[in-house]
Protein backbone atom coordinates (compact mmCIF):
# COMPACT_ATOMS: atom_id res chain seq x y z
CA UNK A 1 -13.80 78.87 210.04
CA UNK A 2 -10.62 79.99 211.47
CA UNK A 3 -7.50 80.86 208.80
CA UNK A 4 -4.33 78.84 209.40
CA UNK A 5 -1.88 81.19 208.93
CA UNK A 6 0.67 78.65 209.62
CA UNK A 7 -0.13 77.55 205.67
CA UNK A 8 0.92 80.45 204.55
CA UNK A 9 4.24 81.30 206.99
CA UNK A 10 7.34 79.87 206.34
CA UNK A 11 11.53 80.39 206.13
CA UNK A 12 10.76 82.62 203.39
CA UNK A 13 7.98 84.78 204.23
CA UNK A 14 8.35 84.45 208.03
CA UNK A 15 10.55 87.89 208.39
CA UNK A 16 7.64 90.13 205.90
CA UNK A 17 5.22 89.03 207.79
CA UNK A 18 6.36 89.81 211.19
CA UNK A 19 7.80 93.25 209.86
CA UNK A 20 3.99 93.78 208.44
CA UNK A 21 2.43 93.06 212.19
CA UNK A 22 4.66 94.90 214.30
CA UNK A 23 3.30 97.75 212.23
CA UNK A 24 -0.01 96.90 211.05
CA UNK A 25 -3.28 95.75 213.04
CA UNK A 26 -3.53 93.01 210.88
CA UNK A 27 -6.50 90.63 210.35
CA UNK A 28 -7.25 87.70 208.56
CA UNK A 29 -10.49 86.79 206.62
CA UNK A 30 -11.75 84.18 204.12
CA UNK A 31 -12.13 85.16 200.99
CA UNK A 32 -15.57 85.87 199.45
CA UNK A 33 -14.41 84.73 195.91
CA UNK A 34 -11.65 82.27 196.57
CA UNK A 35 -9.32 84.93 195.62
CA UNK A 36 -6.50 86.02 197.57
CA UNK A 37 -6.55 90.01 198.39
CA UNK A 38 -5.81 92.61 200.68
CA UNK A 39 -7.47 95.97 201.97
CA UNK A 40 -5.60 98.42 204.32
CA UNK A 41 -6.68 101.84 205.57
CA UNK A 42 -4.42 103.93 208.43
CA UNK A 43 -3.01 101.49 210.30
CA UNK A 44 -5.59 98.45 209.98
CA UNK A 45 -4.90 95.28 207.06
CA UNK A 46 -7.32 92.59 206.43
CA UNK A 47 -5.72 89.67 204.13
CA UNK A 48 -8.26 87.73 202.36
CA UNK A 49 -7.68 83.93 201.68
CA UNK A 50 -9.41 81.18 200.24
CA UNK A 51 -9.62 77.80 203.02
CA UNK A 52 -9.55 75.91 199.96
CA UNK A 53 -5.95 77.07 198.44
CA UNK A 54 -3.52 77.82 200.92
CA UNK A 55 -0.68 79.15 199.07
CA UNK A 56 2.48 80.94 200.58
CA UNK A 57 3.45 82.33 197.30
CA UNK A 58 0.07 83.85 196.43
CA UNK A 59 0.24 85.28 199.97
CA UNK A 60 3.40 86.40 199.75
CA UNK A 61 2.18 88.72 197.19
CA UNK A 62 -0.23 90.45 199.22
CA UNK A 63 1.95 90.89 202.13
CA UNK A 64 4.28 92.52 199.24
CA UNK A 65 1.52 95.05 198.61
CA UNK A 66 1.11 95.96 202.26
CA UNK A 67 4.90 96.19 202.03
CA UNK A 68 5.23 98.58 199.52
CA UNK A 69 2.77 100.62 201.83
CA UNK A 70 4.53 100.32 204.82
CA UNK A 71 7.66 102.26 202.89
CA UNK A 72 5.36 104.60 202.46
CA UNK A 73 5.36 104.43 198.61
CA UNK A 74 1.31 105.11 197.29
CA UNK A 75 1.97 105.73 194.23
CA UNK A 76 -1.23 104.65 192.51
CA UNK A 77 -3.27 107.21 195.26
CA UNK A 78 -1.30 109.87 194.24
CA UNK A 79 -1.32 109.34 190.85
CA UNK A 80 -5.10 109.20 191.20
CA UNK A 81 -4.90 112.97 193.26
CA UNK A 82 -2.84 114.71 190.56
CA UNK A 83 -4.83 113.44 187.41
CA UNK A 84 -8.25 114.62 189.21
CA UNK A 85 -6.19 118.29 188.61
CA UNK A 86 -7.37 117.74 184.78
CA UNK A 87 -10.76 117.43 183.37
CA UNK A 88 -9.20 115.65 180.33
CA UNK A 89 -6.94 113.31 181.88
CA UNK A 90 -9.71 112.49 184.31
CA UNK A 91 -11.99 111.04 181.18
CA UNK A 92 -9.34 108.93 179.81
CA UNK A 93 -7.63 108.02 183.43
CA UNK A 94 -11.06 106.76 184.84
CA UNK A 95 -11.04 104.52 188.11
CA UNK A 96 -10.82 101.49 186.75
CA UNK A 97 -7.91 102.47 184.26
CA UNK A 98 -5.85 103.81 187.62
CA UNK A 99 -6.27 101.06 189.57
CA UNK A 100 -5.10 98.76 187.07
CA UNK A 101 -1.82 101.29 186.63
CA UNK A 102 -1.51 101.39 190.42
CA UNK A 103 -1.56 97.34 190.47
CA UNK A 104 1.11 97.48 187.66
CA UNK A 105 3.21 99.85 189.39
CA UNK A 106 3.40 97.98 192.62
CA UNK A 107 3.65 94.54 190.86
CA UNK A 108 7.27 95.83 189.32
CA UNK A 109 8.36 96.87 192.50
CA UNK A 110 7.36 93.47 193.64
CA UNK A 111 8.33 91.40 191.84
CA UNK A 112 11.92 91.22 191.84
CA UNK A 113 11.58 91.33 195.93
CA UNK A 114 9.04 88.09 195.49
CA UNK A 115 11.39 86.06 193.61
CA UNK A 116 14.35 87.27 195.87
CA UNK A 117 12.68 85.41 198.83
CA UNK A 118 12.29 82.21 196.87
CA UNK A 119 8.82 81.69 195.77
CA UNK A 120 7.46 80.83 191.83
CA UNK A 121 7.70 83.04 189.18
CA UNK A 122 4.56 81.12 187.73
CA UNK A 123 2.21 81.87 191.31
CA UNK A 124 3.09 85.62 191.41
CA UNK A 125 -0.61 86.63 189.13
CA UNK A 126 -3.61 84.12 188.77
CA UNK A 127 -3.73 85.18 184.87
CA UNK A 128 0.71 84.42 184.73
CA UNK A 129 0.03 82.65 181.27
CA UNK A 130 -2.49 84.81 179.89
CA UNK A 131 -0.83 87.17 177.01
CA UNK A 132 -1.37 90.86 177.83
CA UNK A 133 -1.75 92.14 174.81
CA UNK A 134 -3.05 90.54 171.85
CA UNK A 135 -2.53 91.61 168.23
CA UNK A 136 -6.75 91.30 167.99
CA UNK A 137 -6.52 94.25 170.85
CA UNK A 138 -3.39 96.15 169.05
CA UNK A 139 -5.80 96.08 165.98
CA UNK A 140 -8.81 97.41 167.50
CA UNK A 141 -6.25 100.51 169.31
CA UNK A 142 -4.87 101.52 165.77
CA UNK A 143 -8.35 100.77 164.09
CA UNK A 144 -10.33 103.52 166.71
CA UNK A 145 -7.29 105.81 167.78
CA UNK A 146 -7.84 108.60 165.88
CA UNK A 147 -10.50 110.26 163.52
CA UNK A 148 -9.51 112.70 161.33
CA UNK A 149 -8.07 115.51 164.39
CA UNK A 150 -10.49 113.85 167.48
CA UNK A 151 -9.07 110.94 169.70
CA UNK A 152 -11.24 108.07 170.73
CA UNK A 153 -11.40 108.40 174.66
CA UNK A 154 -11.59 104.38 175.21
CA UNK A 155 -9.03 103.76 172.61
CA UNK A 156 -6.43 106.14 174.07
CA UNK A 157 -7.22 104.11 177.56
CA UNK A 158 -7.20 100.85 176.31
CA UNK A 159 -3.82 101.78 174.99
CA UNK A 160 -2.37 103.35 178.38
CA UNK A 161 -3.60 100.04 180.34
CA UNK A 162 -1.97 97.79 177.76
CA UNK A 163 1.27 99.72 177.75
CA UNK A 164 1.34 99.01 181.55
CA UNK A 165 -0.11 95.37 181.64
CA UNK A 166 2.76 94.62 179.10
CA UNK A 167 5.34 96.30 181.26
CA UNK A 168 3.73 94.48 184.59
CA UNK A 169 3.60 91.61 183.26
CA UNK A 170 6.10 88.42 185.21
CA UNK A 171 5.67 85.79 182.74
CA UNK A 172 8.98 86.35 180.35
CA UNK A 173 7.62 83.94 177.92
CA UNK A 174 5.89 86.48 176.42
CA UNK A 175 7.79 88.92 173.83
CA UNK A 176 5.75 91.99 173.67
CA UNK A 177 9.01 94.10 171.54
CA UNK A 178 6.71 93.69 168.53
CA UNK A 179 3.83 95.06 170.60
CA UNK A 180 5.21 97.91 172.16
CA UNK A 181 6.70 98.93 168.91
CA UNK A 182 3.67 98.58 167.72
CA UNK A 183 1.79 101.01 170.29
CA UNK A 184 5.00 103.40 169.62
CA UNK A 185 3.81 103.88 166.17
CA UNK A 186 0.55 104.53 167.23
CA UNK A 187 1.27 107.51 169.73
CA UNK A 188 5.09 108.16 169.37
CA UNK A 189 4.47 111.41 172.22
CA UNK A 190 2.33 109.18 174.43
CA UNK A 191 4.79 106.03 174.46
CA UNK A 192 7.82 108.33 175.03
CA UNK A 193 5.85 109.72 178.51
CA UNK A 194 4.62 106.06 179.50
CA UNK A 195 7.75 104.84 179.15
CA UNK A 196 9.63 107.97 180.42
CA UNK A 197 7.70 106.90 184.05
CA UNK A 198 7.79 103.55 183.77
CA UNK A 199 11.84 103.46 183.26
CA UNK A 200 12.16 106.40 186.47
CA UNK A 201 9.90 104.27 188.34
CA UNK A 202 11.87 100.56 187.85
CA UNK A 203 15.24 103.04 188.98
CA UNK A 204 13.54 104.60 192.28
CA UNK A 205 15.00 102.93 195.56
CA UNK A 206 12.42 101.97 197.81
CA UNK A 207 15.07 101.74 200.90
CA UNK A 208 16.50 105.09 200.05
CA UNK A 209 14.92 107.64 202.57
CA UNK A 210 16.54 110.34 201.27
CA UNK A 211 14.02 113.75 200.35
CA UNK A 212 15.93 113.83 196.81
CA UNK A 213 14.42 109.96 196.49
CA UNK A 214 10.79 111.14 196.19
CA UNK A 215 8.31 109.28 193.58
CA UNK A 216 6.04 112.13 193.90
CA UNK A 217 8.53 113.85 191.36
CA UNK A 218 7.90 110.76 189.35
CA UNK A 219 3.91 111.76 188.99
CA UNK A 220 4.45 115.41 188.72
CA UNK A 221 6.42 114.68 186.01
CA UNK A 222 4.04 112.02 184.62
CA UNK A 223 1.84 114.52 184.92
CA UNK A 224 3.19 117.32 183.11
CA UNK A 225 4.19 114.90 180.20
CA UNK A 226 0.50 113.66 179.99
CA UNK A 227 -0.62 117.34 180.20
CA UNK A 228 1.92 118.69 177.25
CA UNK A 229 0.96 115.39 175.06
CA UNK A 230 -3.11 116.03 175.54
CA UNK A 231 -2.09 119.96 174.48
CA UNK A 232 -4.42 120.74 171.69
CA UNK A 233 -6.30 117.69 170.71
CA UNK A 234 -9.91 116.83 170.99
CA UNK A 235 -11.03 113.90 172.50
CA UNK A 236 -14.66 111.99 172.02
């Protein structure tokens, strides 16, 4: 069956998505899952939405990610090219770990652009009231960190993808000060660099084409933080 795309258009989305397909060969699929989604390679998008939700805010949010793209902003691929420089950072900064970070990252450039245009806080993630970091997760962290001078792999990633969930995260209900401080103690040297990125990436200007304004001096830097903090410990 044919998508209506006149669901998911409106006053608010109307100008994205007409700024999206005067660049983009754009096509429109239903989903498999009943999950909205997007996939774009070169030039070519395909949107995937479920017949039985039609939602302009949930769409919105995919057009945002092709948005982000347009600008020519990939962070999360290059963040993925420089940590394949490192055998060590590639263990603990698997695939799954740097999509998640790459979803994060684009989600707080989002975000503030999404609500901007209008649409609810509450549609912007299908898991909005699910807390993203529990204290049964903080425990299990500080509980496998660390053994005597060797550092538990999954707990140094589980910690990394929490730090940026929390950080990602829309739903301001949700006071994760405890938590971070919390993760701080943990890893003081780690926290400093997640958050050293985190804070240059929420400042970088997205509009600003100037060659100064370049987020791939965001990564490097990431990357020479993670490489200094990873300096002399063994991992499992």
């Amino acid at each position: 069956m044919k998508i209506e795309i006149s669901k998911l258009i409106d006053d608010r989305n109307e100008s994205l998505w007409n700024e999206i397909i005067s660049t983009y060969n754009v096509e429109i699929l239903a989903s498999p899952n009943q999950e909205y989604a997007c996939f774009s390679i070169s030039k070519n998008v395909i949107f995937y939405v479920p017949q039985s939700n039609y939602c302009p805010d949930s769409f919105t949010h995919e057009l945002l990610h092709v948005y982000l793209r347009l600008k020519e902003v990939l962070i999360g691929s290059n963040l993925k090219f420089i940590i394949a420089r490192s055998n060590v950072l590639s263990r603990i900064f698997n695939n799954n770990l740097l999509e998640h970070i790459g979803n994060c990252l684009d989600h707080i450039k989002m975000l503030p652009i999404y609500l901007n245009l209008g649409f609810n806080r509450e549609k912007f993630l299908f898991d909005y009231y699910e807390n993203k970091c529990t204290e049964r997760e903080l425990s299990d962290i500080k509980a496998y960190y660390k053994d005597g001078d060797r550092f538990n792999t999954n707990a140094v990633e589980l910690y990394i993808g929490k730090y940026f969930a929390i950080k990602a995260d829309p739903n301001i209900e949700f006071d994760y000060e405890g938590c971070l401080l919390k993760l701080k103690k943990i890893d003081e040297k780690l926290f400093l660099v997640l958050e050293g990125f985190v804070s240059s990436w929420i400042k970088y200007d997205l509009e600003n084409k100037d060659i100064f304004n370049d987020y791939h001096k965001l990564t490097d830097k990431f990357y020479e933080g993670l490489k200094l903090w990873m300096t002399k410990k063994q991992f499992n």
